[in-house]
Protein backbone atom coordinates (compact mmCIF):
# COMPACT_ATOMS: atom_id res chain seq x y z
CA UNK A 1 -103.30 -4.78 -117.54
CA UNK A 2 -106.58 -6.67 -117.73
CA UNK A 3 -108.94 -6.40 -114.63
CA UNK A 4 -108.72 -10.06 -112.92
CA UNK A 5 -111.62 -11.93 -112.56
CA UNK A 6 -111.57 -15.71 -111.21
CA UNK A 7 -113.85 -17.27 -108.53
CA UNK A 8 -114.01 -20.60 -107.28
CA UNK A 9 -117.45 -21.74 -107.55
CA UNK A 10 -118.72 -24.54 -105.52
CA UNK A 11 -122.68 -26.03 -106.66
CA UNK A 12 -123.99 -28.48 -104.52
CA UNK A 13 -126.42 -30.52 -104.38
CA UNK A 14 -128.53 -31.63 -101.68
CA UNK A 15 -131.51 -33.90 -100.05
CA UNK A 16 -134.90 -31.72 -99.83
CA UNK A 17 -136.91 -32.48 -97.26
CA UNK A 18 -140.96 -31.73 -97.67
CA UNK A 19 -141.70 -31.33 -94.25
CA UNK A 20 -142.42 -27.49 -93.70
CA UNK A 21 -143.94 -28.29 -90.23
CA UNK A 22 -141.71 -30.41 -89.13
CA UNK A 23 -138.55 -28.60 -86.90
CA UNK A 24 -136.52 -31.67 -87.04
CA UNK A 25 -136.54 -31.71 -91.13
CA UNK A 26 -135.82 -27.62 -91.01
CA UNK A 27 -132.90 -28.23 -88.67
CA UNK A 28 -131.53 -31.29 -90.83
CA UNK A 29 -131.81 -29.31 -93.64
CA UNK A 30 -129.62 -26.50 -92.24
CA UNK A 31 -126.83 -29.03 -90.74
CA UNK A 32 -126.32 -29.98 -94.45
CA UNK A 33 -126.08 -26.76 -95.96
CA UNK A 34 -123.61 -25.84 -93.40
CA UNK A 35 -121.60 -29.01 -93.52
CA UNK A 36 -121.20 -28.08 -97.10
CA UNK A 37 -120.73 -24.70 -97.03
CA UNK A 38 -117.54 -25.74 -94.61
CA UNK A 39 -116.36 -27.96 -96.92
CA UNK A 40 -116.94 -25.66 -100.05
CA UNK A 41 -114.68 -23.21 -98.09
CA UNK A 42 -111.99 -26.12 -97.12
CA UNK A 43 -112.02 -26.68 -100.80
CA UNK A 44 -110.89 -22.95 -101.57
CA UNK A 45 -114.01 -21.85 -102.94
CA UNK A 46 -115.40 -18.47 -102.61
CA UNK A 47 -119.05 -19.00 -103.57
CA UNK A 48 -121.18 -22.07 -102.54
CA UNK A 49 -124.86 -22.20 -105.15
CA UNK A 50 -127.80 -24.33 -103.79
CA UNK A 51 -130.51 -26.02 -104.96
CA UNK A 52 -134.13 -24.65 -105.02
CA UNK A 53 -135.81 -25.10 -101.59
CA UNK A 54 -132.62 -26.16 -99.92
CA UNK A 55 -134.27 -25.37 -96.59
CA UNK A 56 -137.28 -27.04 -97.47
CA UNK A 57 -139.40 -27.68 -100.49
CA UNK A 58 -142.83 -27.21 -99.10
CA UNK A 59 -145.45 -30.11 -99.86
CA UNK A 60 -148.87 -28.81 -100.71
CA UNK A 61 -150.89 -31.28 -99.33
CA UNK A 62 -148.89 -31.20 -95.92
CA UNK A 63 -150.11 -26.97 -96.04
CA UNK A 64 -153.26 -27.90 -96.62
CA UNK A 65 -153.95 -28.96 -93.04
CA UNK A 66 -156.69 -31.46 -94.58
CA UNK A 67 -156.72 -35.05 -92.64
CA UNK A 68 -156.35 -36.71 -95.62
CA UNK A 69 -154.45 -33.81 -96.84
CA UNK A 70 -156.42 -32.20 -99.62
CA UNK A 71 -155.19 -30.09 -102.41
CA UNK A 72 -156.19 -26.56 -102.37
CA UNK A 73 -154.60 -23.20 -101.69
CA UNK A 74 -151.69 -23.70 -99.18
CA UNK A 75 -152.39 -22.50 -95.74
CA UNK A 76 -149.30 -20.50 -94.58
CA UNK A 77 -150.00 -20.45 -91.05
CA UNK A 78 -148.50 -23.67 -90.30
CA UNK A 79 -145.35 -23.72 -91.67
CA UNK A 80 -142.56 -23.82 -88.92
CA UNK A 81 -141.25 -20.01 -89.71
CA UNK A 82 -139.55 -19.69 -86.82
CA UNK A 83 -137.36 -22.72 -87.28
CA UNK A 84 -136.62 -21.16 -90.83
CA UNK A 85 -135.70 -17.89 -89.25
CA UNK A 86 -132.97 -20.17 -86.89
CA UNK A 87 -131.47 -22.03 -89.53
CA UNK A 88 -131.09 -18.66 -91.88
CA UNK A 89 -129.72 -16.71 -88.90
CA UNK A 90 -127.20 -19.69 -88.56
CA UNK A 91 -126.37 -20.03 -92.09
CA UNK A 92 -125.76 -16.10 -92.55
CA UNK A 93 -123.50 -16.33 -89.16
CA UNK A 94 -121.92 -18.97 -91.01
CA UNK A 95 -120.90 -17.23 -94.40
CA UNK A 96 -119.47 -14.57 -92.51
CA UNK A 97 -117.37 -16.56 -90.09
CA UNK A 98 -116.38 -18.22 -93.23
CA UNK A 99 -115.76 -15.67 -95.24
CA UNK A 100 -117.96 -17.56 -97.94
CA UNK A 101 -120.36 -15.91 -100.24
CA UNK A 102 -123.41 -18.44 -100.37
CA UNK A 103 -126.70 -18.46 -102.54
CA UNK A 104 -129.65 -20.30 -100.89
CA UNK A 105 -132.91 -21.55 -102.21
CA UNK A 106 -135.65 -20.96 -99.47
CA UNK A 107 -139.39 -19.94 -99.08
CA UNK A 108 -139.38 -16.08 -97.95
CA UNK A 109 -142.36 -14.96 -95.62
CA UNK A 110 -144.36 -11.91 -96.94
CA UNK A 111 -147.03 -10.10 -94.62
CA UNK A 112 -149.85 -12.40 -94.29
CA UNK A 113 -152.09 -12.98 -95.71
CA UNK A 114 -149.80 -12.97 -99.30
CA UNK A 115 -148.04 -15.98 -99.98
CA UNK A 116 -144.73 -16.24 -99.87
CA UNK A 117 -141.92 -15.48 -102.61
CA UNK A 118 -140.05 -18.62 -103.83
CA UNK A 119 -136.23 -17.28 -103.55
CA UNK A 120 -132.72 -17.12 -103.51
CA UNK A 121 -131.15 -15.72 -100.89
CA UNK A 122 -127.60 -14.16 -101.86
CA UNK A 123 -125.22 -13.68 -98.45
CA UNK A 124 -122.37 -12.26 -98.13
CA UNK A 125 -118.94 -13.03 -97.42
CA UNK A 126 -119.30 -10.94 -94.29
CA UNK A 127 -122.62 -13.29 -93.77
CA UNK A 128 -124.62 -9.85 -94.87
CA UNK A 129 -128.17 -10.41 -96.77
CA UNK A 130 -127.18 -8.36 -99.60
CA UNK A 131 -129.96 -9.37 -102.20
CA UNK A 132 -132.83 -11.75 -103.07
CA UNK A 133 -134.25 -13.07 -106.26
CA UNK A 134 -137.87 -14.10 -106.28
CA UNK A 135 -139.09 -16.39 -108.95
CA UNK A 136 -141.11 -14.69 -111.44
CA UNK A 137 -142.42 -17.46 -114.19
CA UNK A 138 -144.36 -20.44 -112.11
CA UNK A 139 -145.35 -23.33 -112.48
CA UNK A 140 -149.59 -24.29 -112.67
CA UNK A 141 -149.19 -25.68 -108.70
CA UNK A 142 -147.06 -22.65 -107.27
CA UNK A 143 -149.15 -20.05 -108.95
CA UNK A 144 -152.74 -21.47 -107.98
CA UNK A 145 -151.47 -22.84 -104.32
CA UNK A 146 -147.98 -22.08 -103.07
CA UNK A 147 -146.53 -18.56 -104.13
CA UNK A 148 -146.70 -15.32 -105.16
CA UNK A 149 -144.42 -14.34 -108.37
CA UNK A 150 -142.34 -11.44 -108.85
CA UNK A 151 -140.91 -9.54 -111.90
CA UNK A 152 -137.36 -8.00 -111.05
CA UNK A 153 -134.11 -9.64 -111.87
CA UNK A 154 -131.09 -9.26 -109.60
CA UNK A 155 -127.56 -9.70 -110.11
CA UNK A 156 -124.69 -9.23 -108.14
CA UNK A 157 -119.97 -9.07 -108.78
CA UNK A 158 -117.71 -11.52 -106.77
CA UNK A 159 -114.31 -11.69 -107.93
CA UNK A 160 -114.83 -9.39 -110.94
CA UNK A 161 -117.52 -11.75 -112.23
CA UNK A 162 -121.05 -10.86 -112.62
CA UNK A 163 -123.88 -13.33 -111.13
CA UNK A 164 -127.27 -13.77 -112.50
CA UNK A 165 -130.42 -15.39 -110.65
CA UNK A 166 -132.75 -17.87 -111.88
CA UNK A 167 -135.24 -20.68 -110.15
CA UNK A 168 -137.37 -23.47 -110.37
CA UNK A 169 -139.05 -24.08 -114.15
CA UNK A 170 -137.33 -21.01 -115.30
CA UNK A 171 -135.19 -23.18 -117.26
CA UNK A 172 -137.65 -23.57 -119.76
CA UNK A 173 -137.80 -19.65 -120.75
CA UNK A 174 -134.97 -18.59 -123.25
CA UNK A 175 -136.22 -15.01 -123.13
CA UNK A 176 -135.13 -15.26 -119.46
CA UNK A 177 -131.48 -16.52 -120.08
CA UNK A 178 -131.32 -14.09 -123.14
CA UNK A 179 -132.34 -11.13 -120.82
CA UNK A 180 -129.09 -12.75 -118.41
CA UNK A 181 -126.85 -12.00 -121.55
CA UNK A 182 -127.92 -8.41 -122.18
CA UNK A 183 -127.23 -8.13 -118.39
CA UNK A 184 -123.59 -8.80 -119.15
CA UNK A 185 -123.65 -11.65 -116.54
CA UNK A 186 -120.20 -14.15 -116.35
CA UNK A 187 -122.39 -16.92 -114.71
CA UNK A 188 -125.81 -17.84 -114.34
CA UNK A 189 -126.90 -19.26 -111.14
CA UNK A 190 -129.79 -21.65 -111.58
CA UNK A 191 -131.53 -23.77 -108.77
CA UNK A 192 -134.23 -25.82 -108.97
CA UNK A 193 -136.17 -29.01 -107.37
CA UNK A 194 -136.55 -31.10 -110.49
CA UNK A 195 -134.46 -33.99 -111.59
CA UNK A 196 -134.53 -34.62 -114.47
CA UNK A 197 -131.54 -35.11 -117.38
CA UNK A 198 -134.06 -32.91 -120.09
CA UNK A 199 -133.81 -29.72 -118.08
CA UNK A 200 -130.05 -29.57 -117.51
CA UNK A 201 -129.44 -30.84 -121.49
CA UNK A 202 -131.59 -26.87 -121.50
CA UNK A 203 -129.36 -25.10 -119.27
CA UNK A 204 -126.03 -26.90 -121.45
CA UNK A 205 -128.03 -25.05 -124.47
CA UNK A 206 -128.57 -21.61 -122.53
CA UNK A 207 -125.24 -21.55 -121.52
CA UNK A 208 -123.65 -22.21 -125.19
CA UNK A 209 -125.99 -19.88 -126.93
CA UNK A 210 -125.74 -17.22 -124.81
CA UNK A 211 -121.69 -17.63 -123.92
CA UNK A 212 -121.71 -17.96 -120.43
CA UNK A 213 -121.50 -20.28 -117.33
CA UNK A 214 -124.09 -22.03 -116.09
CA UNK A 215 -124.07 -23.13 -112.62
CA UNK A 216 -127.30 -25.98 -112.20
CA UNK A 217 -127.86 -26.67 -108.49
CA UNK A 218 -130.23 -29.93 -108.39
CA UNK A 219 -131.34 -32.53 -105.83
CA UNK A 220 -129.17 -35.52 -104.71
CA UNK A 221 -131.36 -37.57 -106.99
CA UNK A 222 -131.81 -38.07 -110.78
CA UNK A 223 -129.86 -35.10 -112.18
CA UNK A 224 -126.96 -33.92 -110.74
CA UNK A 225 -125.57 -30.62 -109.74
CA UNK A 226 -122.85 -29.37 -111.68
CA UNK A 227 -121.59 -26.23 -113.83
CA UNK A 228 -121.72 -25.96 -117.47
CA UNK A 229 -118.76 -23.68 -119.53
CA UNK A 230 -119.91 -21.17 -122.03
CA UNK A 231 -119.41 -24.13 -125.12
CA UNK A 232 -122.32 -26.19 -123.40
CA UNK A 233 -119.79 -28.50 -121.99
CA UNK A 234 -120.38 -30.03 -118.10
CA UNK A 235 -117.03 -28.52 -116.54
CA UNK A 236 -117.73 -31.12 -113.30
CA UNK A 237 -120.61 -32.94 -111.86
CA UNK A 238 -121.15 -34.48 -108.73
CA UNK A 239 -121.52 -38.45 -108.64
CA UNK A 240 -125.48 -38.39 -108.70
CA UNK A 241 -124.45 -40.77 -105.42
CA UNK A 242 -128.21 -39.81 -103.48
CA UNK A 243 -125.96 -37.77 -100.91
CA UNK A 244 -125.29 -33.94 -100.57
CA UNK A 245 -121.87 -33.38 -102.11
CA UNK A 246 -119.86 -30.58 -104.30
CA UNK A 247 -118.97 -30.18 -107.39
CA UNK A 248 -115.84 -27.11 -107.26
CA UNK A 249 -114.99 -25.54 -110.89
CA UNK A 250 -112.75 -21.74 -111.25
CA UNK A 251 -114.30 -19.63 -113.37
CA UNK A 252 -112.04 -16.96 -114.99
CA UNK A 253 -112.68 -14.18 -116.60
CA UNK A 254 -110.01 -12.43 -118.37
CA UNK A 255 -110.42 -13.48 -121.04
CA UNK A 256 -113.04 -11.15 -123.99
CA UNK A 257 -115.77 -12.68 -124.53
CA UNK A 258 -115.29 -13.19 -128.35
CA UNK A 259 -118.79 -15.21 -129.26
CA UNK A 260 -120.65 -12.53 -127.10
CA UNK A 261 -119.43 -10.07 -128.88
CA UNK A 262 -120.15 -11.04 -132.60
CA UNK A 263 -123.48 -12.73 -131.77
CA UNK A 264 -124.21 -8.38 -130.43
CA UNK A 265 -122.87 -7.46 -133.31
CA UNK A 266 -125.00 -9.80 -135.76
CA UNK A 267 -128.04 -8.76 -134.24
CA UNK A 268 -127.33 -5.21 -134.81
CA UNK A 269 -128.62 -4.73 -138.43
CA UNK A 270 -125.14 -6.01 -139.95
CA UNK A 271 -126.11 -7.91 -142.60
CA UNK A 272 -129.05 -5.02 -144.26
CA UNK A 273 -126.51 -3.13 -146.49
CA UNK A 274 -125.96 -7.26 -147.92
CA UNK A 275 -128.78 -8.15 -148.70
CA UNK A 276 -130.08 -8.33 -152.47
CA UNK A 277 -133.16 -6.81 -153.56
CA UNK A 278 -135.26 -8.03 -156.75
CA UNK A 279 -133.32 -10.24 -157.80
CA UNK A 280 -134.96 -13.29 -159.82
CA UNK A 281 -132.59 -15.71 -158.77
CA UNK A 282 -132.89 -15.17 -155.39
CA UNK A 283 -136.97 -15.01 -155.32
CA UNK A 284 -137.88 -17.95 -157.10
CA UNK A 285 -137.91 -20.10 -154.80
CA UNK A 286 -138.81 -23.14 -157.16
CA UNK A 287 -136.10 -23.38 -159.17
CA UNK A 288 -132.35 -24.89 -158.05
């Protein structure tokens, strides 16, 4: 009998707030993850995916510390860490009581004076820290002011399925989704802070090529949130409505991946012993 493998998947999306020294915008941010990780988990769901920066998408020119703010390289110091630390600490306290496993985009501190990782923090149902992906591929303003890239992937099983990690511009890297494929990964969970309708008609072609689920967490503006089948197809959305809200799909995998499997198996030298060697018909290439 086939191993089953079905999760409820909940992708939200959400209102990012640029303040990183502000306490009030940290602790605004966190009531809204949490009000929708309670109603992901009212909703059945076992997973809850966030956007990029769901804790806070860090304005350059507010880290500057310039009066006008000035660009340059960010300047660490002042962002409100130890609010951060309160509203993760609540958030992980959360998935456990819960019993919800949640993925959360969020700056993560490295010993100063590096710059921080851009990441996704994967908690557990048992609201356990059990892995983090740190963007590797960054944009011109994260590399030169904000963040310091990394170069692992990370995936992680819930329900039988197997999760795969990527952020921010990432969506514009095949290779990267390709590499998600060889991985065996179900579902790919993407966040990011941009909104536009261009970068999610991507992930609908990374998903289809590649044969699996795309989950797209975006911001409550422009593009929504929503997660795309293995056929390229939006399997829900949320309303685009400005607000944080869900969008719930079950993802089941018992079924064999049948495109997966013959797309491996037409890269692996298949068609050499058919093809034709000097033959004139087939090298002239002038002549009908």
């Amino acid at each position: 009998m086939p191993e089953t493998k079905h999760v409820r998947l909940a992708v939200a999306q959400t209102v990012l707030r640029e303040g990183p020294r502000d306490d009030t915008e940290l602790r605004d941010s966190g009531s809204d993850v949490r009000r929708l990780m309670r109603e992901a988990r009212e909703a059945g769901a076992t997973l809850v995916h966030f956007p990029e920066s769901a804790t806070c998408l860090p304005d350059k020119y507010r880290l500057c510390g310039g009066e006008p703010a000035e660009s340059g390289p960010a300047n660490w110091e002042l962002f409100s860490w130890d609010a951060l630390d309160r509203e993760l600490a609540d958030i992980a306290a959360l998935a456990g009581e819960l019993g919800l496993w949640t993925v959360l985009g969020s700056t993560h501190r490295l010993t100063p004076p590096n710059r921080p990782h851009n990441s996704l923090y994967v908690i557990s149902d048992r609201g356990r820290l059990v892995t983090r992906y740190d963007e590797r591929l960054l944009s011109n303003t994260k590399i030169n002011h904000l963040y310091t890239p990394e170069t692992g992937t990370r995936t992680f099983t819930v329900g039988g399925l197997r999760f795969g990690l990527l952020l921010g511009m990432e969506v514009h890297f095949p290779e990267l989704f390709l590499e998600q494929e060889r991985l065996d990964v179900d579902c790919v969970l993407f966040s990011t802070h941009d909104d536009d309708e261009p970068s999610a008609a991507e992930a609908r072609g990374h998903a289809a090529t590649n044969s699996f689920w795309v989950s797209y967490a975006a911001p409550a503006r422009g593009a929504t949130s929503g997660v795309i089948s293995p056929t390229g197809h939006w399997e829900a959305r949320c309303s685009g409505s400005g607000k944080p809200e869900l969008a719930i799909v079950d993802l089941d995998g018992g079924q064999e991946n049948l495109a997966r499997r013959w797309r491996r198996t037409a890269r692996s030298g298949i068609y050499e012993p058919h093809t034709v060697r000097n033959d004139s018909r087939s090298d002239n290439l002038h002549a009908f």
